[in-house]
C-alpha atoms as a PDB file:
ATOM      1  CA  UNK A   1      -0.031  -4.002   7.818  1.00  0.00           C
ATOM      2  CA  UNK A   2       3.822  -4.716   7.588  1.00  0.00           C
ATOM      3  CA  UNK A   3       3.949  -1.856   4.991  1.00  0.00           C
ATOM      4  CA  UNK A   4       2.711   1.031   7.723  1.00  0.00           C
ATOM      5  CA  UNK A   5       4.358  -0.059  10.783  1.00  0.00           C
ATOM      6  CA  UNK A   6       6.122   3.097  11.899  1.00  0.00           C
ATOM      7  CA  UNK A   7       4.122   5.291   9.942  1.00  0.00           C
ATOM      8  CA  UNK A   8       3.383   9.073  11.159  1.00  0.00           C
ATOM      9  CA  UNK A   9       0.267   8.412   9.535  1.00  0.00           C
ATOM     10  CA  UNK A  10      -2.636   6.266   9.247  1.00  0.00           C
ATOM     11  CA  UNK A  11      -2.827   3.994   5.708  1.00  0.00           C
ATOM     12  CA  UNK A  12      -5.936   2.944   4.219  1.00  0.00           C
ATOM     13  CA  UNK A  13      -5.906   0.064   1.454  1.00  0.00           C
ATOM     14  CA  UNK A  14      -6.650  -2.718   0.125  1.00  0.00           C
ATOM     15  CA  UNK A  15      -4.353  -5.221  -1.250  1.00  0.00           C
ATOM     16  CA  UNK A  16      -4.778  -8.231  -3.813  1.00  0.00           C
ATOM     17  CA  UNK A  17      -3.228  -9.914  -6.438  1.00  0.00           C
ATOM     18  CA  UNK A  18      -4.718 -10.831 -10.441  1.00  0.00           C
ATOM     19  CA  UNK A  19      -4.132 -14.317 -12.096  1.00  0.00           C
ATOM     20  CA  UNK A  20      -2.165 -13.938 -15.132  1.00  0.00           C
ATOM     21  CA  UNK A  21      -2.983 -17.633 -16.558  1.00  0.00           C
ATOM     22  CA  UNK A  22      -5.751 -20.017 -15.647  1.00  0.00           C
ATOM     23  CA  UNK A  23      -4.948 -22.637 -12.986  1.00  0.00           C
ATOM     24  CA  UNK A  24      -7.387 -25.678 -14.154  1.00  0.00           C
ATOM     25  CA  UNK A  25     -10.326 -26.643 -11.425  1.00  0.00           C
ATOM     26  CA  UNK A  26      -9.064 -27.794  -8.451  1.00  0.00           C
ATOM     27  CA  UNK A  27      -5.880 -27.512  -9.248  1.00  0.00           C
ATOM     28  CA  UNK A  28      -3.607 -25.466  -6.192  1.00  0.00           C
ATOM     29  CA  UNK A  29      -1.488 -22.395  -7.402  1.00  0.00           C
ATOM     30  CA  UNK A  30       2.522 -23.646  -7.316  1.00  0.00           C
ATOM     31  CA  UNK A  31       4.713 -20.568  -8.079  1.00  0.00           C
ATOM     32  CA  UNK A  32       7.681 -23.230  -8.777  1.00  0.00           C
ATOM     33  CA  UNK A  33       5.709 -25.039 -11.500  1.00  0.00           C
ATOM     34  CA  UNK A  34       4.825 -21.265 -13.364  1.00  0.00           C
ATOM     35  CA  UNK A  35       7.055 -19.351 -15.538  1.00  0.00           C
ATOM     36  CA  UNK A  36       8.106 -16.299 -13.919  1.00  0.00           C
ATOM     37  CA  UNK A  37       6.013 -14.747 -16.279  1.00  0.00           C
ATOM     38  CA  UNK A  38       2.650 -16.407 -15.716  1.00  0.00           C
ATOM     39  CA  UNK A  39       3.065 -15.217 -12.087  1.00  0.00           C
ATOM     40  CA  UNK A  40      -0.050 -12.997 -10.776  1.00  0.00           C
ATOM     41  CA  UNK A  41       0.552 -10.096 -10.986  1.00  0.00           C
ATOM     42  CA  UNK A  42       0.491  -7.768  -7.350  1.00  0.00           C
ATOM     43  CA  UNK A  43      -1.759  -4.399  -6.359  1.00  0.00           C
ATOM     44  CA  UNK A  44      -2.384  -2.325  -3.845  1.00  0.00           C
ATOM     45  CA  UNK A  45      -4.093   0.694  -3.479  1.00  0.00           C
ATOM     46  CA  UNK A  46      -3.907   3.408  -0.571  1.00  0.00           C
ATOM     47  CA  UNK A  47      -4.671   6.187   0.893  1.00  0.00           C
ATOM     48  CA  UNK A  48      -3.259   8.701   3.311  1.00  0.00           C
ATOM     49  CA  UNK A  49      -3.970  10.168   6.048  1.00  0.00           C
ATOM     50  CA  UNK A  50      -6.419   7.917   6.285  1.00  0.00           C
ATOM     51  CA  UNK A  51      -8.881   9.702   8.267  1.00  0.00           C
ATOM     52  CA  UNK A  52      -8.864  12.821   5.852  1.00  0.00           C
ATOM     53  CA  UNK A  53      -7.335  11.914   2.324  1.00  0.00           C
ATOM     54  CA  UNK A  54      -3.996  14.242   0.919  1.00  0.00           C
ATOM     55  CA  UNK A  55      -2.758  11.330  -1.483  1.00  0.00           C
ATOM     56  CA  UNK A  56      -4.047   8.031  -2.907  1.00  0.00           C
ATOM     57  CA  UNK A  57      -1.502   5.820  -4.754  1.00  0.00           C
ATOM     58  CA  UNK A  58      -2.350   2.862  -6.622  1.00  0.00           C
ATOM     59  CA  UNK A  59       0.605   0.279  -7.904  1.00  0.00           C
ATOM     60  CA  UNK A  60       0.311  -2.520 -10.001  1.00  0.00           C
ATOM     61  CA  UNK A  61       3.717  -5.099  -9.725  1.00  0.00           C
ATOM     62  CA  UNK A  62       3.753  -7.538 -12.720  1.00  0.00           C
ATOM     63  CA  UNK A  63       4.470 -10.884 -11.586  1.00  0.00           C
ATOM     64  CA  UNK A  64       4.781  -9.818  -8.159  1.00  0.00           C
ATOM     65  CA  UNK A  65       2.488 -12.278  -6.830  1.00  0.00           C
ATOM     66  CA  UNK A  66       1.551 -10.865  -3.365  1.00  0.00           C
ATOM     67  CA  UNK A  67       0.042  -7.116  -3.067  1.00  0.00           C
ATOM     68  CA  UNK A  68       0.852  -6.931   0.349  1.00  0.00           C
ATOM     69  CA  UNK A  69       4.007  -7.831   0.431  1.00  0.00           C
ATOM     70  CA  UNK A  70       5.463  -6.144  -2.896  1.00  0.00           C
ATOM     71  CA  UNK A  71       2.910  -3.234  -4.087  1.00  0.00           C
ATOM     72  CA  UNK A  72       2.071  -2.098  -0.479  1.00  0.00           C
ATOM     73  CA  UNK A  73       5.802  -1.371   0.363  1.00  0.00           C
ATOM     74  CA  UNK A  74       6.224   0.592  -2.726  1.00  0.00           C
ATOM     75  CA  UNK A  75       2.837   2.968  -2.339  1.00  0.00           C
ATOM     76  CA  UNK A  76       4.288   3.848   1.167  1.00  0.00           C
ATOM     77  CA  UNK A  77       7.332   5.286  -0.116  1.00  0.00           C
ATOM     78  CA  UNK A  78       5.394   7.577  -2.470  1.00  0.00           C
ATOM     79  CA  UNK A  79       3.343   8.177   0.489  1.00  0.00           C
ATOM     80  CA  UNK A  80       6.327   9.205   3.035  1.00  0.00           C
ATOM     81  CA  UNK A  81       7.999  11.314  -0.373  1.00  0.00           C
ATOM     82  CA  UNK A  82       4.687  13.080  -0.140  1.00  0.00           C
ATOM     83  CA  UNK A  83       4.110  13.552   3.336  1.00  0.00           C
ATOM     84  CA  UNK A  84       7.504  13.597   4.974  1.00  0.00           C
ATOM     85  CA  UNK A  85      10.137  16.121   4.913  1.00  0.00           C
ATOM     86  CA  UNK A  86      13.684  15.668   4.484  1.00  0.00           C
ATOM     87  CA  UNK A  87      14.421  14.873   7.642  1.00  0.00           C
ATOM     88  CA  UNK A  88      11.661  12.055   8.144  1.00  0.00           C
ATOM     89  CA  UNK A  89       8.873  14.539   9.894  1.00  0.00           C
ATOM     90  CA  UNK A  90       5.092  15.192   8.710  1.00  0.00           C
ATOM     91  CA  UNK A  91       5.334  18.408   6.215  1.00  0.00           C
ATOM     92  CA  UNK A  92       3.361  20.769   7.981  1.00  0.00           C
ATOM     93  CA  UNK A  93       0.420  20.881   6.153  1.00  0.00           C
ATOM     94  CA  UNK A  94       0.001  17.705   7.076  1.00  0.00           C
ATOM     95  CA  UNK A  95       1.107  17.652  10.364  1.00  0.00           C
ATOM     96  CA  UNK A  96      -1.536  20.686  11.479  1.00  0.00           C
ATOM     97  CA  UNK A  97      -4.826  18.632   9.654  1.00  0.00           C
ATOM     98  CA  UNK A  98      -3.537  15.184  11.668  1.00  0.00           C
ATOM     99  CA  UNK A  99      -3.425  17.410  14.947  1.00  0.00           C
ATOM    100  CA  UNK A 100      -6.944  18.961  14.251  1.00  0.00           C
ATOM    101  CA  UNK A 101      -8.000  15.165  13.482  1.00  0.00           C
ATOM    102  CA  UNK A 102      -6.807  13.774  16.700  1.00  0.00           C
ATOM    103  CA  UNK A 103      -8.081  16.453  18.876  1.00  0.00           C
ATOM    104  CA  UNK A 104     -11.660  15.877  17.136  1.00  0.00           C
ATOM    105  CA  UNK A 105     -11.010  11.735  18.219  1.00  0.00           C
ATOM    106  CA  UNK A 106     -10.326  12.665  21.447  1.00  0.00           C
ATOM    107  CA  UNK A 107     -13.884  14.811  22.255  1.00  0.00           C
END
């Protein structure tokens, strides 16, 4: 959720993370006991505008341990490079299908 705040547009995604090494059975995960490089690895994949679909980004951090907090950030800055103009505003083509979308909400 951090990722979108002050979004023009709505997100849709779904974070998570993938172990990279087994963790024995009821054993808890301690990131300062793993090597860097046995850290899980962090995803997240989105979509956007979320109520009709122009881009869907996927990113996969090695090691990054939390999809949320490090992939999610990343897949809305390809979203806003996509969607946004120079100067920070929906492209129109965007703009005029999120208009047409709200208006439909609001009947």
């Amino acid at each position: 959720r951090k990722a979108a705040i002050g979004a023009q547009y709505r997100i849709a995604g779904k974070s998570g993370t993938a172990q990279v090494v087994a963790i024995k059975q009821g054993e808890k995960y301690d990131r300062t006991k793993v090597q860097e490089r046995h850290r899980d690895h962090a995803l997240f994949v989105g979509f956007a505008p979320a109520d009709n679909p122009k881009i869907v980004v996927a990113v996969m951090v090695e090691n990054g341990e939390s999809g949320s907090g490090v992939a999610a950030p990343v897949v809305r800055q390809v979203m806003d490079a996509w969607l946004l103009d120079e100067n920070g505003q929906l492209k129109p083509e965007y703009a005029d299908s999120m208009n047409l979308e709200a208006a439909a909400r609001e009947e």
